[in-house]
C-alpha atoms as a PDB file:
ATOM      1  CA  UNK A   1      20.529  -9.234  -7.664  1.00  0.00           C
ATOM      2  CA  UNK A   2      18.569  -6.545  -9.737  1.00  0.00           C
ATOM      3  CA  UNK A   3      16.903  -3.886  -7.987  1.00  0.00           C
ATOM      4  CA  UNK A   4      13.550  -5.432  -6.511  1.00  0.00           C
ATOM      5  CA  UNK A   5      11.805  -1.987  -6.838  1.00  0.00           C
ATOM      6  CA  UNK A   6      12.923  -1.833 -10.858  1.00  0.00           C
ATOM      7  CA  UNK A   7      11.633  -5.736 -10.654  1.00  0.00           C
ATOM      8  CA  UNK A   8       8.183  -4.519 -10.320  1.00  0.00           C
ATOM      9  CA  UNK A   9       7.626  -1.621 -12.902  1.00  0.00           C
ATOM     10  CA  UNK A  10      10.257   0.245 -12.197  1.00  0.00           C
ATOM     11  CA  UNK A  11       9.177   1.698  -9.053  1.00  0.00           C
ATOM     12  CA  UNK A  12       5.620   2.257  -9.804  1.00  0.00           C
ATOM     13  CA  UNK A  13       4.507  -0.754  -8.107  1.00  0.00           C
ATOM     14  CA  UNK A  14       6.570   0.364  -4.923  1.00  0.00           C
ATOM     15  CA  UNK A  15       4.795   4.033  -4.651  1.00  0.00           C
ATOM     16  CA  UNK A  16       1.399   2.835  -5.374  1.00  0.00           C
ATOM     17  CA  UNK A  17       1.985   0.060  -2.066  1.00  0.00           C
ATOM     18  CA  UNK A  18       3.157   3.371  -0.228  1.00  0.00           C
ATOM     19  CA  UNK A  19       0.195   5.363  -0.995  1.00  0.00           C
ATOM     20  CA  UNK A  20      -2.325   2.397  -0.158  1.00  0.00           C
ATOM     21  CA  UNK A  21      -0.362   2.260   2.785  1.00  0.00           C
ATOM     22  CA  UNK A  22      -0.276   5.847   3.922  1.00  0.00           C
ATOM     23  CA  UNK A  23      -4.227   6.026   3.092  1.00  0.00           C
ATOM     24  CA  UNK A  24      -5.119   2.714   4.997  1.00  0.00           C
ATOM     25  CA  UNK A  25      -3.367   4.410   7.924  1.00  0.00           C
ATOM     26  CA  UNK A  26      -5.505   7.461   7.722  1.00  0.00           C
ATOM     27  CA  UNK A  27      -8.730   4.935   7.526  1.00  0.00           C
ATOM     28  CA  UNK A  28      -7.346   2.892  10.663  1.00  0.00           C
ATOM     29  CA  UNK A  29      -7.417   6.499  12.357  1.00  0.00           C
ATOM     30  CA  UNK A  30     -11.079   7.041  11.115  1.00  0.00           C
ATOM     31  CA  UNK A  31     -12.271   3.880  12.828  1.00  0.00           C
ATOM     32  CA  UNK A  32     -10.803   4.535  15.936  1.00  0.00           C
ATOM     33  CA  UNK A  33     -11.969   8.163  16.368  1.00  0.00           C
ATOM     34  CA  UNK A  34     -15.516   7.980  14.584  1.00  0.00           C
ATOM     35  CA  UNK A  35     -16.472   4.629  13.886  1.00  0.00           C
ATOM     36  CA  UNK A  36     -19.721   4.985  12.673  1.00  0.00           C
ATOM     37  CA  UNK A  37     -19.511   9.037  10.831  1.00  0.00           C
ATOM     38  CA  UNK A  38     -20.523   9.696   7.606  1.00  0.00           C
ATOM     39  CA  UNK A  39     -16.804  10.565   7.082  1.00  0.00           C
ATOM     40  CA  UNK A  40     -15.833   7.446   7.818  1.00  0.00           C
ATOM     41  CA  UNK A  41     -17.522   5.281   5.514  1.00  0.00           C
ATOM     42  CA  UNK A  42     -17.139   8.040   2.657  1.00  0.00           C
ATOM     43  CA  UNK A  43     -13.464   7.456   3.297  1.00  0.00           C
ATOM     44  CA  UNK A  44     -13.881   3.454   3.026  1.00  0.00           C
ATOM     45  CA  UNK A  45     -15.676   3.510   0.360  1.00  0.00           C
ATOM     46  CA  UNK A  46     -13.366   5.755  -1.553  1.00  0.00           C
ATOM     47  CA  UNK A  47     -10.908   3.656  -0.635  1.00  0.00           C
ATOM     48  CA  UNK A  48     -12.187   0.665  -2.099  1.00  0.00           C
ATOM     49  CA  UNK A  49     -13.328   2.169  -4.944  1.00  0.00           C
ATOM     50  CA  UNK A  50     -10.645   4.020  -6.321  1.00  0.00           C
ATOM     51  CA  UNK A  51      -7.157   2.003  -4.947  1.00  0.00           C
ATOM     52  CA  UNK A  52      -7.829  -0.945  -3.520  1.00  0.00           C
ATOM     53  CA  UNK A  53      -7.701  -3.060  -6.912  1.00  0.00           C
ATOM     54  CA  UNK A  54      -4.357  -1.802  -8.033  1.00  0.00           C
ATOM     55  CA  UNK A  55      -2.858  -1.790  -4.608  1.00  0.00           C
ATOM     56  CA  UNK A  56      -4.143  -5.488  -4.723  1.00  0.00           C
ATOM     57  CA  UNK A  57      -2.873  -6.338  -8.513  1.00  0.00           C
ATOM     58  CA  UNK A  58       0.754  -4.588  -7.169  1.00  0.00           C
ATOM     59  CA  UNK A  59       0.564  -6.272  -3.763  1.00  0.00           C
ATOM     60  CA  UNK A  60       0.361  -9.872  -5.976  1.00  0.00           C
ATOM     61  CA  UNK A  61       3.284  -8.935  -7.427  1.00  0.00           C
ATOM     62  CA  UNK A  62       5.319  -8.040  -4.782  1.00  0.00           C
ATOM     63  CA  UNK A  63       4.358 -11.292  -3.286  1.00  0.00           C
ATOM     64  CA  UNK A  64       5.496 -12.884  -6.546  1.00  0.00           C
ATOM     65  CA  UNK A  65       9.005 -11.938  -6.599  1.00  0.00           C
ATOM     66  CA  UNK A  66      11.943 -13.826  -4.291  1.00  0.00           C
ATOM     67  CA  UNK A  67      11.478 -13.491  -0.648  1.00  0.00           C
ATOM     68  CA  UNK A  68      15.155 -11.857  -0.585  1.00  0.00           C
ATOM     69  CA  UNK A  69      13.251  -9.406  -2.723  1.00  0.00           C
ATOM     70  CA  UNK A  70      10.447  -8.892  -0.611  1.00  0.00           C
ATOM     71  CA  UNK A  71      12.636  -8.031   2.321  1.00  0.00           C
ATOM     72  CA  UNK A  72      14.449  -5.298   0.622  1.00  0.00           C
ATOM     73  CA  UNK A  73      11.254  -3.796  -0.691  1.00  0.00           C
ATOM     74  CA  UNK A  74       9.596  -3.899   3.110  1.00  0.00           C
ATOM     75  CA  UNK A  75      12.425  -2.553   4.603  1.00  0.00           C
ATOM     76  CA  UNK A  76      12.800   0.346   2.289  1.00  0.00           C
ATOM     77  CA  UNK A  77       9.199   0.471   2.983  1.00  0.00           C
ATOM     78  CA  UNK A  78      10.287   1.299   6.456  1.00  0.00           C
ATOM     79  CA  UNK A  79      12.960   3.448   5.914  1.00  0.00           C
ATOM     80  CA  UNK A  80      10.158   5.930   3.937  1.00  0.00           C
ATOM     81  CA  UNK A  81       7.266   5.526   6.153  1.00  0.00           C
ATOM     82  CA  UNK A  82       6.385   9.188   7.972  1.00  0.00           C
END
């Protein structure tokens, strides 16, 4: 089987689903400590505007390819998490 990550623009796809990732993380932390701050909903809104479409246009395509890709992409997704 070809290298999942190379399946889906040669690794581009991979690091942008890592960065949404890391960033939704950081909002999930926002919510839970300050809810309703100014902060907060900067950081939301940021988030929306400026990732959330290609993180959505890469997650399609991950979701696209075989599940036996899929699984090798989450669990190297794993294996890199922080």
């Amino acid at each position: 089987m070809a290298d999942p990550v190379l399946a889906t623009g040669n690794g581009a796809d991979f690091a942008l689903l890592m960065q949404a990732r890391r960033r939704l993380r950081d909002l999930v932390v926002q919510l839970e400590m300050a809810p309703f701050a100014d902060r907060t909903a900067a950081s939301m809104r940021a988030y929306l505007d400026e990732d959330a479409g290609p993180a959505q246009a890469a997650f399609a395509r991950w979701a696209a390819l075989p599940k036996a890709a899929r699984d090798t992409l989450a669990a190297r997704m794993r294996q890199e998490q922080p």
